[in-house]
PDB file of N, CA and C in Angstrom:
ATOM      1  N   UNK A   1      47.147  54.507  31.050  1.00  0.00           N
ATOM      2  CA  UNK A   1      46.380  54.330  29.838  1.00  0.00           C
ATOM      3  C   UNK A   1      45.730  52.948  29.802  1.00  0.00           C
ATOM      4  N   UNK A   2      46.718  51.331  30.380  1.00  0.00           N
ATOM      5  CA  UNK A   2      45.939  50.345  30.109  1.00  0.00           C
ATOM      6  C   UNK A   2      44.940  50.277  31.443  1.00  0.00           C
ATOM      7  N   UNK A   3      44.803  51.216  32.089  1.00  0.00           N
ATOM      8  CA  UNK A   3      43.720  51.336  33.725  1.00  0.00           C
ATOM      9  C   UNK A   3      42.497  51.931  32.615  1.00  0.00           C
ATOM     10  N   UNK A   4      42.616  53.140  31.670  1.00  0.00           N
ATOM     11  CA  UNK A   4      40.836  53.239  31.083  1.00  0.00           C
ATOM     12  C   UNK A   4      40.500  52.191  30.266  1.00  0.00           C
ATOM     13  N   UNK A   5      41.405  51.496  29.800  1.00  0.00           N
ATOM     14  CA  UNK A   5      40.934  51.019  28.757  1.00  0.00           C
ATOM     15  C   UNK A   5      40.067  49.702  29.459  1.00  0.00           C
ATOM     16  N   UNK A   6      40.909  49.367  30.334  1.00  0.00           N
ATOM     17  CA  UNK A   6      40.213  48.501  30.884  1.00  0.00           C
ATOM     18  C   UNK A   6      38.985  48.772  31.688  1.00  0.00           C
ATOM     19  N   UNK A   7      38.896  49.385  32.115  1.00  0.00           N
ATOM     20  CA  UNK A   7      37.852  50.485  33.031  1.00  0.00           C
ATOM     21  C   UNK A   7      36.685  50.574  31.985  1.00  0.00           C
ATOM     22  N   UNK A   8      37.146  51.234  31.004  1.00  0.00           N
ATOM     23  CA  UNK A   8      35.884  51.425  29.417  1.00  0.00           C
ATOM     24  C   UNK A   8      35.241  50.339  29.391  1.00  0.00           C
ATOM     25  N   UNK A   9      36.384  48.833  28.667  1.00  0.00           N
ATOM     26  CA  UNK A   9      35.710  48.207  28.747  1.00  0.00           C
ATOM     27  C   UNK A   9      34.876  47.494  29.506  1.00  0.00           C
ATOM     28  N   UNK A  10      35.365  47.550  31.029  1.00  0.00           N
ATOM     29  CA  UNK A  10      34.794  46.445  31.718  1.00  0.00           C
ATOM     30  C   UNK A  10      33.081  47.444  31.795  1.00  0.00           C
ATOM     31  N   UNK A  11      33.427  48.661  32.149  1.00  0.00           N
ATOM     32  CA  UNK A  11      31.867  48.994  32.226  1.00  0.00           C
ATOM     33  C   UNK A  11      31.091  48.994  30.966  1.00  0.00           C
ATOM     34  N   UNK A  12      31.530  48.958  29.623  1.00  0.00           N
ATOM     35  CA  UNK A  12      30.703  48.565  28.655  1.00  0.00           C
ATOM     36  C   UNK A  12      29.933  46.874  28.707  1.00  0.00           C
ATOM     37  N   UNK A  13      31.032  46.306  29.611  1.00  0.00           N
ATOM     38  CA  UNK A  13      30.553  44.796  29.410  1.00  0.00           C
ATOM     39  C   UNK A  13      29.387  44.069  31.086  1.00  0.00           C
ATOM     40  N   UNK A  14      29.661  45.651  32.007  1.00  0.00           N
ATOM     41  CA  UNK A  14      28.688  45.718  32.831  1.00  0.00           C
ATOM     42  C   UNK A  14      27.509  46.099  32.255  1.00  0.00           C
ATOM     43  N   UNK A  15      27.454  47.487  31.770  1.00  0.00           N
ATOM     44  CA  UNK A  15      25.839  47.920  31.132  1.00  0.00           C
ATOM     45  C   UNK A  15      25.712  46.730  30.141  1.00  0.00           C
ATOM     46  N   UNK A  16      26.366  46.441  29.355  1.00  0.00           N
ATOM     47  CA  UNK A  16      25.388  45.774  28.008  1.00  0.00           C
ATOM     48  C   UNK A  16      24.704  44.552  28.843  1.00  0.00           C
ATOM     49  N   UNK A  17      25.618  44.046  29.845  1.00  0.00           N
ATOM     50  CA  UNK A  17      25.251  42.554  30.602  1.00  0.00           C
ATOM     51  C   UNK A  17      23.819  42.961  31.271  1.00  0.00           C
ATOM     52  N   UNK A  18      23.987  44.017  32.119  1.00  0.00           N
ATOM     53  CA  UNK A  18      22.818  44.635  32.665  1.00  0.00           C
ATOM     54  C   UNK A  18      21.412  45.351  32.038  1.00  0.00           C
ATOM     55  N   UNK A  19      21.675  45.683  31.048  1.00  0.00           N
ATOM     56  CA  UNK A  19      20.654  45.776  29.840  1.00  0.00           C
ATOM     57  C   UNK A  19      19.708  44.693  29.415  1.00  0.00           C
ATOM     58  N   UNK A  20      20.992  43.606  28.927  1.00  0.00           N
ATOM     59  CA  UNK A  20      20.492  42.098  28.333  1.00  0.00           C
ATOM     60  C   UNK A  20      19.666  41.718  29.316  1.00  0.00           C
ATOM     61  N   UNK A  21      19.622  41.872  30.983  1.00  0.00           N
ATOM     62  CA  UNK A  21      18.737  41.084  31.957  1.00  0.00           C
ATOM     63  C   UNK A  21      17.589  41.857  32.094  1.00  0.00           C
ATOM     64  N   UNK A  22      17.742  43.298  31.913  1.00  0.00           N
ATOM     65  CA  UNK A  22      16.518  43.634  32.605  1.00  0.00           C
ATOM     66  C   UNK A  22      15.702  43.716  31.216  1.00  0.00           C
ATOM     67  N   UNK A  23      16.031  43.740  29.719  1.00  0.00           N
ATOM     68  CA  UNK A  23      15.279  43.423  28.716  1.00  0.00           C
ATOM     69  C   UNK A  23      14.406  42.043  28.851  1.00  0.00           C
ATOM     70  N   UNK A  24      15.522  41.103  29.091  1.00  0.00           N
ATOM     71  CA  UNK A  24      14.963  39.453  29.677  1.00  0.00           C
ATOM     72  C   UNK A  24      13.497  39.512  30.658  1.00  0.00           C
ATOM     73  N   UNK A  25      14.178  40.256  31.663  1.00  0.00           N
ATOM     74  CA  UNK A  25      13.400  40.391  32.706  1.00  0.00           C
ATOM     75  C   UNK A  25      11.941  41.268  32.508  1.00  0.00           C
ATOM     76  N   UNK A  26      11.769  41.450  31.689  1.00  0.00           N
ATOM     77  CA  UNK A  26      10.941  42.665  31.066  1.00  0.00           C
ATOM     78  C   UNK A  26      10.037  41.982  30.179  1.00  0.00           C
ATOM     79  N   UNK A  27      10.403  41.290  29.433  1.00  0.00           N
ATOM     80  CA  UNK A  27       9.838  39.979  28.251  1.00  0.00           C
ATOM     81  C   UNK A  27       8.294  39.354  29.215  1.00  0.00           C
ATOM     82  N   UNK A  28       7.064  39.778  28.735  1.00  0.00           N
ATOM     83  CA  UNK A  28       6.063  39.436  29.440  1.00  0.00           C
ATOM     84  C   UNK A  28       5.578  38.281  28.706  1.00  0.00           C
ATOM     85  N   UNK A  29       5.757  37.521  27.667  1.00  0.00           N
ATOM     86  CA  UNK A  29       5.284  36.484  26.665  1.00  0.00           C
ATOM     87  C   UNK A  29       4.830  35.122  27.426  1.00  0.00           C
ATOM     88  N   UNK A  30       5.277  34.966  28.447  1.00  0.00           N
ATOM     89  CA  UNK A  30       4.354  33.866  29.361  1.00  0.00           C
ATOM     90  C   UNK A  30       3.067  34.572  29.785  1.00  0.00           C
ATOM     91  N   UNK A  31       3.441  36.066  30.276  1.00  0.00           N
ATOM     92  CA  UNK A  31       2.060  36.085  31.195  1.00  0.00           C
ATOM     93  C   UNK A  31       0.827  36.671  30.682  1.00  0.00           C
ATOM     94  N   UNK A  32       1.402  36.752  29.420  1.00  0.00           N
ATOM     95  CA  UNK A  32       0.017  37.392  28.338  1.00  0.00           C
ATOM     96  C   UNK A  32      -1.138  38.416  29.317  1.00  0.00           C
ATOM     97  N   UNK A  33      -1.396  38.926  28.389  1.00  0.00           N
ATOM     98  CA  UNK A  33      -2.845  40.044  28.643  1.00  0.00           C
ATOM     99  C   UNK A  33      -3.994  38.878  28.954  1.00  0.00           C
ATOM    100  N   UNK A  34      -5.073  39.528  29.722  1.00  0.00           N
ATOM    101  CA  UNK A  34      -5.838  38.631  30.508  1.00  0.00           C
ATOM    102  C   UNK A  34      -6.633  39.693  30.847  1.00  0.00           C
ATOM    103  N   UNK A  35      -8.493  39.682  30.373  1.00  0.00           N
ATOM    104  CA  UNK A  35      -9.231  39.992  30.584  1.00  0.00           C
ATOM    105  C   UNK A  35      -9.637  40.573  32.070  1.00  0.00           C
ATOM    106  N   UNK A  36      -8.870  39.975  32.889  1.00  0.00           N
ATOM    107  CA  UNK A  36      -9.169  40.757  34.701  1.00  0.00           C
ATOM    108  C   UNK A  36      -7.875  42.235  34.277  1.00  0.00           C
ATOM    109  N   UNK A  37      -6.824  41.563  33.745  1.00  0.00           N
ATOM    110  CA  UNK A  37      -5.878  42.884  33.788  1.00  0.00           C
ATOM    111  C   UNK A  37      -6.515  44.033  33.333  1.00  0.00           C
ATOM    112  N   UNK A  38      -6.867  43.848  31.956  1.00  0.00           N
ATOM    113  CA  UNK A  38      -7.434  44.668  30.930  1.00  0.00           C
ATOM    114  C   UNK A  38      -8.573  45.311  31.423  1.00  0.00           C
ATOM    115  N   UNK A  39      -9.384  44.875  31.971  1.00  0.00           N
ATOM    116  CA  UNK A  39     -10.723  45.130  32.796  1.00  0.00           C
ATOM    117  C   UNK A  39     -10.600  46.709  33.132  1.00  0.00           C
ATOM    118  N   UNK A  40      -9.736  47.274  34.373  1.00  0.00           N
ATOM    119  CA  UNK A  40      -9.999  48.703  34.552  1.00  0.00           C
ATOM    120  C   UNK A  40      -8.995  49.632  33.461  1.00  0.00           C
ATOM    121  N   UNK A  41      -8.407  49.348  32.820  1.00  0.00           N
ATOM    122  CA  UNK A  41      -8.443  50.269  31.644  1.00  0.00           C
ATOM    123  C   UNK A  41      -9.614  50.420  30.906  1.00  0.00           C
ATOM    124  N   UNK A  42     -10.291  48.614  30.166  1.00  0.00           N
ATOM    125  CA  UNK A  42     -11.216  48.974  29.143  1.00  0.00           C
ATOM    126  C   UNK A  42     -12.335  50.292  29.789  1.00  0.00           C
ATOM    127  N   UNK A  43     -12.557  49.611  31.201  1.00  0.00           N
ATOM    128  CA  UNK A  43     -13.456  50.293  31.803  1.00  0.00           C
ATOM    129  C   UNK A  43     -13.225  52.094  31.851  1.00  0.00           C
ATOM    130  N   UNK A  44     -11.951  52.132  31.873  1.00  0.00           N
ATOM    131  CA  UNK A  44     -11.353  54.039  32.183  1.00  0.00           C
ATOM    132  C   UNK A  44     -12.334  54.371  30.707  1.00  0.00           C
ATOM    133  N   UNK A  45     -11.651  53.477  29.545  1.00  0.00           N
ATOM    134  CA  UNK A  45     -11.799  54.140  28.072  1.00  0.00           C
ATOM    135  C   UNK A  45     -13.482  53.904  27.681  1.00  0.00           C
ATOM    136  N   UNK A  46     -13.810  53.217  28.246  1.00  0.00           N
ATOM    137  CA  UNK A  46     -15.527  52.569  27.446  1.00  0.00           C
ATOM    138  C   UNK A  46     -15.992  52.883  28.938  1.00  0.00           C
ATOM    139  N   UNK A  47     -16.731  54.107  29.808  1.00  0.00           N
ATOM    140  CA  UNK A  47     -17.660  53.990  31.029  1.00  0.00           C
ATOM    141  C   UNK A  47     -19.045  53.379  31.011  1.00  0.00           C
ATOM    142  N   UNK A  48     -18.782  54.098  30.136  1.00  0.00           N
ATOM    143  CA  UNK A  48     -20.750  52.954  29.771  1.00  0.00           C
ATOM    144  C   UNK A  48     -21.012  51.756  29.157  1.00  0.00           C
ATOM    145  N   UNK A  49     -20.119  51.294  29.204  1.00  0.00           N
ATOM    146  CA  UNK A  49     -20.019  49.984  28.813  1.00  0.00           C
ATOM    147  C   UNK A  49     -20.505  48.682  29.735  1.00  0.00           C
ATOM    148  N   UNK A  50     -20.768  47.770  29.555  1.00  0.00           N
ATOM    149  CA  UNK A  50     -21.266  46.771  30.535  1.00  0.00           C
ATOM    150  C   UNK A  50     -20.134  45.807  30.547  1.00  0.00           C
ATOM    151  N   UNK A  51     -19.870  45.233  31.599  1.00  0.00           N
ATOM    152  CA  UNK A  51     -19.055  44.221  31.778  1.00  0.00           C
ATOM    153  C   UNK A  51     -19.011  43.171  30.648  1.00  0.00           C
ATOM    154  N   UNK A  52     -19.764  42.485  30.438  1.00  0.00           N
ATOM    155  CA  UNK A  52     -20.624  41.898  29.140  1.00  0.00           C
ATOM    156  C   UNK A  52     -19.804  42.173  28.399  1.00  0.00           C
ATOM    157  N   UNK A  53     -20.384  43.471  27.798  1.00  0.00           N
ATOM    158  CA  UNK A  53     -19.818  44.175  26.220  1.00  0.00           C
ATOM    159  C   UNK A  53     -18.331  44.062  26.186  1.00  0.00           C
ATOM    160  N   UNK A  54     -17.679  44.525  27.371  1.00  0.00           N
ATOM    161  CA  UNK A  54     -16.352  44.816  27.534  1.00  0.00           C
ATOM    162  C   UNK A  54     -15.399  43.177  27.106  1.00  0.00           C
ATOM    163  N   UNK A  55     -16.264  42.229  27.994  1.00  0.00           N
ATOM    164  CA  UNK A  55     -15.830  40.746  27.272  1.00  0.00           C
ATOM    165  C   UNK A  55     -15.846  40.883  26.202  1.00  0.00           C
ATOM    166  N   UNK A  56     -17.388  40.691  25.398  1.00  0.00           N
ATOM    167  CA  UNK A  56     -17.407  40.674  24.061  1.00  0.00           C
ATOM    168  C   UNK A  56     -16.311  40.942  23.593  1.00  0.00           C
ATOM    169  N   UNK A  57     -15.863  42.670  23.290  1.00  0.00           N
ATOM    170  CA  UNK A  57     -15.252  43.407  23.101  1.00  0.00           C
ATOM    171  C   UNK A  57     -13.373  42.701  23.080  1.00  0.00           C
ATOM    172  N   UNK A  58     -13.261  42.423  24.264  1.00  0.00           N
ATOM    173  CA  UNK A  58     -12.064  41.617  24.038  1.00  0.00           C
ATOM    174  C   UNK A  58     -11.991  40.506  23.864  1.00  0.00           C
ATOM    175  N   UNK A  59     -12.850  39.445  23.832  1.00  0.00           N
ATOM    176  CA  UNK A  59     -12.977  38.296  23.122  1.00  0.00           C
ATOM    177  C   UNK A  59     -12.797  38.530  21.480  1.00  0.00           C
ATOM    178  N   UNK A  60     -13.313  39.470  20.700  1.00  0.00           N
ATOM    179  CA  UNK A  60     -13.033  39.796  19.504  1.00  0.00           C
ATOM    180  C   UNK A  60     -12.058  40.432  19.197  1.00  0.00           C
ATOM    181  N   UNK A  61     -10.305  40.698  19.975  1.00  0.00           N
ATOM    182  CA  UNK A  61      -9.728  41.357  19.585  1.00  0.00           C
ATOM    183  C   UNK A  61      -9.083  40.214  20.209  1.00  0.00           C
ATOM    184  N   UNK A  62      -8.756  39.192  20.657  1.00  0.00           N
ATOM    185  CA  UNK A  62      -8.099  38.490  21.526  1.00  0.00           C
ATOM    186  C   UNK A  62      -8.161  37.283  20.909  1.00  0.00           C
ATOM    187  N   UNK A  63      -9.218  36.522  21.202  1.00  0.00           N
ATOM    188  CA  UNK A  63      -9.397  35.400  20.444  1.00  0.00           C
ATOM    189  C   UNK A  63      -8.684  34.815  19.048  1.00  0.00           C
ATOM    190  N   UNK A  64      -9.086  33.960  18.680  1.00  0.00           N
ATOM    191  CA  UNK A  64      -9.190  33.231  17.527  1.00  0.00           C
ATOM    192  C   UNK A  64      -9.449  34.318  16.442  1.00  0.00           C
ATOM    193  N   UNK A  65      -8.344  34.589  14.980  1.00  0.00           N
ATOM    194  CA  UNK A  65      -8.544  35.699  13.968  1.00  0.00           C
ATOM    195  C   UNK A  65      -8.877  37.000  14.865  1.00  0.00           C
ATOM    196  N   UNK A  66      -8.881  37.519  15.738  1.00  0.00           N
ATOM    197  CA  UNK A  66      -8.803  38.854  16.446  1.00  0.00           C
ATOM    198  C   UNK A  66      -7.861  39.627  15.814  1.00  0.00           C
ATOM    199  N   UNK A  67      -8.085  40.858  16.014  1.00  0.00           N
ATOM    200  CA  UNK A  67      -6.480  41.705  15.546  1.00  0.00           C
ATOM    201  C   UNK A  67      -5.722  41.675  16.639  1.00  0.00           C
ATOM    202  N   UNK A  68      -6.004  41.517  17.639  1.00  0.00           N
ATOM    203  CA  UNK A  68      -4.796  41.010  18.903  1.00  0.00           C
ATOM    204  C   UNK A  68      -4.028  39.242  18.895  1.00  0.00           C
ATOM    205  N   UNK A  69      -4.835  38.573  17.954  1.00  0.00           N
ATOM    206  CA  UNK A  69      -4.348  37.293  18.278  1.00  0.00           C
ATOM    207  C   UNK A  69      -2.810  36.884  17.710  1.00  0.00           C
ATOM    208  N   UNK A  70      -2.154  36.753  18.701  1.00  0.00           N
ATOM    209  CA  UNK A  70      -0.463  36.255  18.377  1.00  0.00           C
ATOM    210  C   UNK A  70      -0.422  35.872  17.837  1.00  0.00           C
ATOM    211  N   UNK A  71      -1.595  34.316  17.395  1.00  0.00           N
ATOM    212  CA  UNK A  71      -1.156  33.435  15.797  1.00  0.00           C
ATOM    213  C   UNK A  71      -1.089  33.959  14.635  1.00  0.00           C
ATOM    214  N   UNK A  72      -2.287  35.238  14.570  1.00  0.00           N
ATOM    215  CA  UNK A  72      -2.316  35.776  13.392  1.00  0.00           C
ATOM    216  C   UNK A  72      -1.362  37.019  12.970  1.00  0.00           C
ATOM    217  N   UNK A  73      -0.522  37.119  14.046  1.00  0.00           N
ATOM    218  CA  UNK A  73       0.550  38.474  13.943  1.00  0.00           C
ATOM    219  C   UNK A  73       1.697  38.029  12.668  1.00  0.00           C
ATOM    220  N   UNK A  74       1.702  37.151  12.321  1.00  0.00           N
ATOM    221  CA  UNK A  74       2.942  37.312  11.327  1.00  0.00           C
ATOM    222  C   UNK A  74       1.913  37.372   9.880  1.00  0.00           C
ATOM    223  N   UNK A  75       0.535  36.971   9.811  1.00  0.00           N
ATOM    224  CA  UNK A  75       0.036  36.477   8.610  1.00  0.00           C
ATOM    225  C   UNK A  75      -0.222  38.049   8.480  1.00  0.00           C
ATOM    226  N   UNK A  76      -0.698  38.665   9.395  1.00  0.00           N
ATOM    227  CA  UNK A  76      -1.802  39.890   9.138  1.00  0.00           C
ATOM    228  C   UNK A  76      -0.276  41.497   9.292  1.00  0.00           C
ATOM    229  N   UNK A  77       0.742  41.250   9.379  1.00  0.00           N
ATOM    230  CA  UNK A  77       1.624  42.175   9.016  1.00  0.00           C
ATOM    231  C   UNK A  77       1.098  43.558   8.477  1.00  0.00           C
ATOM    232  N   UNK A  78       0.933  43.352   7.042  1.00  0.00           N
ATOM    233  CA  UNK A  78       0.679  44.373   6.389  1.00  0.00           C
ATOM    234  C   UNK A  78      -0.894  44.374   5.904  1.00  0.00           C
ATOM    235  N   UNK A  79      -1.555  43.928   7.068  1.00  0.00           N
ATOM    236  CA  UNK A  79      -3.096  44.336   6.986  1.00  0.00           C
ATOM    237  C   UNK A  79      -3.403  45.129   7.593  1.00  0.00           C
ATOM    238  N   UNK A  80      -3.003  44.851   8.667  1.00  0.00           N
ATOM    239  CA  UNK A  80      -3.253  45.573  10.383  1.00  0.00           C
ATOM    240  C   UNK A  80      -3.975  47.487   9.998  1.00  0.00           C
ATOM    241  N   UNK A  81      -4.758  47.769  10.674  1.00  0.00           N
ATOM    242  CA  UNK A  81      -4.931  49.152  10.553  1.00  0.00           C
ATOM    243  C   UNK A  81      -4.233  50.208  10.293  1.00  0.00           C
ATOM    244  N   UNK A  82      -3.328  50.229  11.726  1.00  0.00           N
ATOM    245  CA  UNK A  82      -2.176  50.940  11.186  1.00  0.00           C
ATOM    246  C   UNK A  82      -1.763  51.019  10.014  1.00  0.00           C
ATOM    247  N   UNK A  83      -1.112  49.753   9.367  1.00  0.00           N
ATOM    248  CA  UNK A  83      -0.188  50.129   8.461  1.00  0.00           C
ATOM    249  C   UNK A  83      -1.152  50.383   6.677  1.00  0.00           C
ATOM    250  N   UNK A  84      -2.331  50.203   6.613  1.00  0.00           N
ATOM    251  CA  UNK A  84      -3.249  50.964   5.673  1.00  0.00           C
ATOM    252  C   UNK A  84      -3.026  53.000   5.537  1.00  0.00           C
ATOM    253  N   UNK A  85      -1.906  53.502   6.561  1.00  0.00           N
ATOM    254  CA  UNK A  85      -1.764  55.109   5.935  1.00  0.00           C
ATOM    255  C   UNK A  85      -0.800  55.394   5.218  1.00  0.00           C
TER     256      UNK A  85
END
């Protein structure tokens, strides 16, 4: 009986440990979104779009007051599109 218990726990304290790293490891907040990344998606979703536009396009969602911009994510909460349904 004290062989599962210990057994239980130790593999509860393997997964949760192993969870916690690859969540860590997963955390992209240094390498931010970046206009070359974004590039062949915008391009899949907008074909006729011009390279140009496609900047534009994420310069205004990215930038400064953008609805993508991180600074403005805590002010704009309950503005955001979404949450207007």
């Amino acid at each position: 009986m004290k062989k599962w218990v210990i057994g239980i726990l130790s593999s509860a304290l393997i997964l949760g440990a192993g969870t916690a790293v690859f969540a860590a490891g997963n955390n992209n907040s240094g390498e931010g979104n970046s206009f070359e990344k974004m590039l062949p998606f915008m391009q899949e979703i907008h074909p006729d779009s011009s390279k140009e536009d496609l900047q534009e396009m994420y310069n205004a969602c990215h930038n400064n007051g953008g609805m993508m911009d991180e600074n403005n994510q805590e002010e704009k909460k309950s503005e955001d599109m979404m949450n207007r349904f």
